[in-house]
C-alpha atoms as a PDB file:
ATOM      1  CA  UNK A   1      20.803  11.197 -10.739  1.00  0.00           C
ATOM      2  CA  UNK A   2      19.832  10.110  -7.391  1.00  0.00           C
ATOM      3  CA  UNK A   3      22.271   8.225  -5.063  1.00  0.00           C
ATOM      4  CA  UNK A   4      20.340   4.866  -3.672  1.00  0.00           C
ATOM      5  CA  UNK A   5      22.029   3.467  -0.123  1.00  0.00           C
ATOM      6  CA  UNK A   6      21.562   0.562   1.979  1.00  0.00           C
ATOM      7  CA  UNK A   7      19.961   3.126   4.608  1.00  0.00           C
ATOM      8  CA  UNK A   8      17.258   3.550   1.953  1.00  0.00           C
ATOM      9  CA  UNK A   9      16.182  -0.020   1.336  1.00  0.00           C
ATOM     10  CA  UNK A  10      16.400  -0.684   5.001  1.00  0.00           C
ATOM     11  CA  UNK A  11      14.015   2.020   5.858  1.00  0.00           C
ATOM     12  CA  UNK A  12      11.570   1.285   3.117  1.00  0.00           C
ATOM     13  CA  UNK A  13      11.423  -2.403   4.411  1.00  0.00           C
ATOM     14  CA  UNK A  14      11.179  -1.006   7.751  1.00  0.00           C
ATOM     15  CA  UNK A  15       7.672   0.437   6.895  1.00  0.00           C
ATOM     16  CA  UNK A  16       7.081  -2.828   5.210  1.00  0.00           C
ATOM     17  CA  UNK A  17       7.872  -4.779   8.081  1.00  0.00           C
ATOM     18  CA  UNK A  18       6.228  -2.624  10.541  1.00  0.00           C
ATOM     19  CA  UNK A  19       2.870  -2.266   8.591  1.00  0.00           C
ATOM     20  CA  UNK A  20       2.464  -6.402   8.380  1.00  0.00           C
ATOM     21  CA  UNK A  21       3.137  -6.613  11.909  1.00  0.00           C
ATOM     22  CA  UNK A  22       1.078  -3.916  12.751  1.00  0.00           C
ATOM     23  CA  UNK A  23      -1.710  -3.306  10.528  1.00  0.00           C
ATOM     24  CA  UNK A  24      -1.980  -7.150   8.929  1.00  0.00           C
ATOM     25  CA  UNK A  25      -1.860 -10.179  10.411  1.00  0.00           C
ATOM     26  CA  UNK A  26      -1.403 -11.923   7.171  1.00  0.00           C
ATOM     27  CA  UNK A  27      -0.049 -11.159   3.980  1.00  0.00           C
ATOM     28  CA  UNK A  28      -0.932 -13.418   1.237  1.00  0.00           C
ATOM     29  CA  UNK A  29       0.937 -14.126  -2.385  1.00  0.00           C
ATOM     30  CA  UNK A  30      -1.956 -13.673  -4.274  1.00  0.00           C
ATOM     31  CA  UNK A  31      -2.603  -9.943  -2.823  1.00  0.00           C
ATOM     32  CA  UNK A  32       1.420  -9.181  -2.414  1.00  0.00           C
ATOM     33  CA  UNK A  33       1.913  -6.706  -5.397  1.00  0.00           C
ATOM     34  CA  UNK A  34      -1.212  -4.603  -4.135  1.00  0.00           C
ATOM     35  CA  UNK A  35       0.354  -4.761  -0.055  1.00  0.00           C
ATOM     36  CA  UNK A  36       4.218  -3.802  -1.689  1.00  0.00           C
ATOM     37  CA  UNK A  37       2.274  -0.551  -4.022  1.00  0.00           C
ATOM     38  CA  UNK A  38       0.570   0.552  -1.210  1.00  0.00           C
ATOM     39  CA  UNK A  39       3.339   0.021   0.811  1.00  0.00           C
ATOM     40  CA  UNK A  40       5.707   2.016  -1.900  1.00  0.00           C
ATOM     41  CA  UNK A  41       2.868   4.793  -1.987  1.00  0.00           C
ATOM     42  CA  UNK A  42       3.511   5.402   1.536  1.00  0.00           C
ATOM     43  CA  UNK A  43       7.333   5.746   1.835  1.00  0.00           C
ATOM     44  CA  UNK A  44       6.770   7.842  -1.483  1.00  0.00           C
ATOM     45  CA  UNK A  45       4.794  10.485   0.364  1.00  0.00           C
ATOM     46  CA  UNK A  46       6.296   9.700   3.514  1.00  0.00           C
ATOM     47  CA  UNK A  47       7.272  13.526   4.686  1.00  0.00           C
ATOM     48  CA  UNK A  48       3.500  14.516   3.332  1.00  0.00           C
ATOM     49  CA  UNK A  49       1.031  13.066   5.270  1.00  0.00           C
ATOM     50  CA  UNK A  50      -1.655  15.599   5.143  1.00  0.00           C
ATOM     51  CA  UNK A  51      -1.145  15.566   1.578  1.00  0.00           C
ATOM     52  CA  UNK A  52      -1.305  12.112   1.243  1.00  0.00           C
ATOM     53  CA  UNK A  53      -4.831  11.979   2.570  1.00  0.00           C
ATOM     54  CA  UNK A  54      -6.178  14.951   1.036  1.00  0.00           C
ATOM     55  CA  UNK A  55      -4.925  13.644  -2.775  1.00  0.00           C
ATOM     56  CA  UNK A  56      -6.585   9.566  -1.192  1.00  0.00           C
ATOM     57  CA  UNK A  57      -9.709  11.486  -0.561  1.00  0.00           C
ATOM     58  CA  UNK A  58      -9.618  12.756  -3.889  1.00  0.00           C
ATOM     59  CA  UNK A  59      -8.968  10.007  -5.427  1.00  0.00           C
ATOM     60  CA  UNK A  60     -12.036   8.155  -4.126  1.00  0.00           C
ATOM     61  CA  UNK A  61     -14.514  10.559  -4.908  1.00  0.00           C
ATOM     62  CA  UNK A  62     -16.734   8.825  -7.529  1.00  0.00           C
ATOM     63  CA  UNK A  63     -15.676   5.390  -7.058  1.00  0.00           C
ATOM     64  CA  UNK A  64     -17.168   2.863  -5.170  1.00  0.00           C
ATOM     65  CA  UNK A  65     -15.854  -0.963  -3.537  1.00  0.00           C
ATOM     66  CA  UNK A  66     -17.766  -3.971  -4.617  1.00  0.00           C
ATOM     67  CA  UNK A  67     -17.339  -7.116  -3.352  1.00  0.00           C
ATOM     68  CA  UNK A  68     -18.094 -10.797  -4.439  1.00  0.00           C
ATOM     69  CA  UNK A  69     -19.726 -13.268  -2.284  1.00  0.00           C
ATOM     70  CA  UNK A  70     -18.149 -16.334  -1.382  1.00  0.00           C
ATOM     71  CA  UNK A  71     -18.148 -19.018  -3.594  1.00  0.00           C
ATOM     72  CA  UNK A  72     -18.476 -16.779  -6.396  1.00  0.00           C
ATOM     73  CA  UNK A  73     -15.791 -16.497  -9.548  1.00  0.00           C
ATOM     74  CA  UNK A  74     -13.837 -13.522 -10.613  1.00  0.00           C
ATOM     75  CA  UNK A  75     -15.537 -11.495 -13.618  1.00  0.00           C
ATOM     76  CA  UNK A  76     -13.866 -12.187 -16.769  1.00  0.00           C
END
């Protein structure tokens, strides 16, 4: 069983607070869950950065963004 401390919530809200300062400028409700995930992916694989990107890079190969244009709805 792992032990859980107040050092360990303060550091992952650390990298929290650090990459919304730092990397966003705003944060908004609708897109929190997907912000805290990525957020939890990084203190996850915090000591492992190289294999962080390699398994991202991995994981995009075959996939592809699209984006709507404004004004237009969400697919149902």
């Amino acid at each position: 069983m792992t032990s859980i401390h107040i050092n360990t919530a303060e550091s992952f809200f650390s990298i929290v607070k650090r990459g919304i300062i730092g990397n966003y400028d705003h944060v908004s409700e609708e897109h929190l869950h997907r912000d805290m995930l990525e957020f939890d992916y990084r203190y996850n694989t915090l000591s492992r950065d190289f294999d962080r990107m390699a398994g991202s890079i991995l994981g995009i190969v075959g996939k592809g963004l699209t984006y709507r244009r404004a004004g237009e709805s969400r697919p149902q």
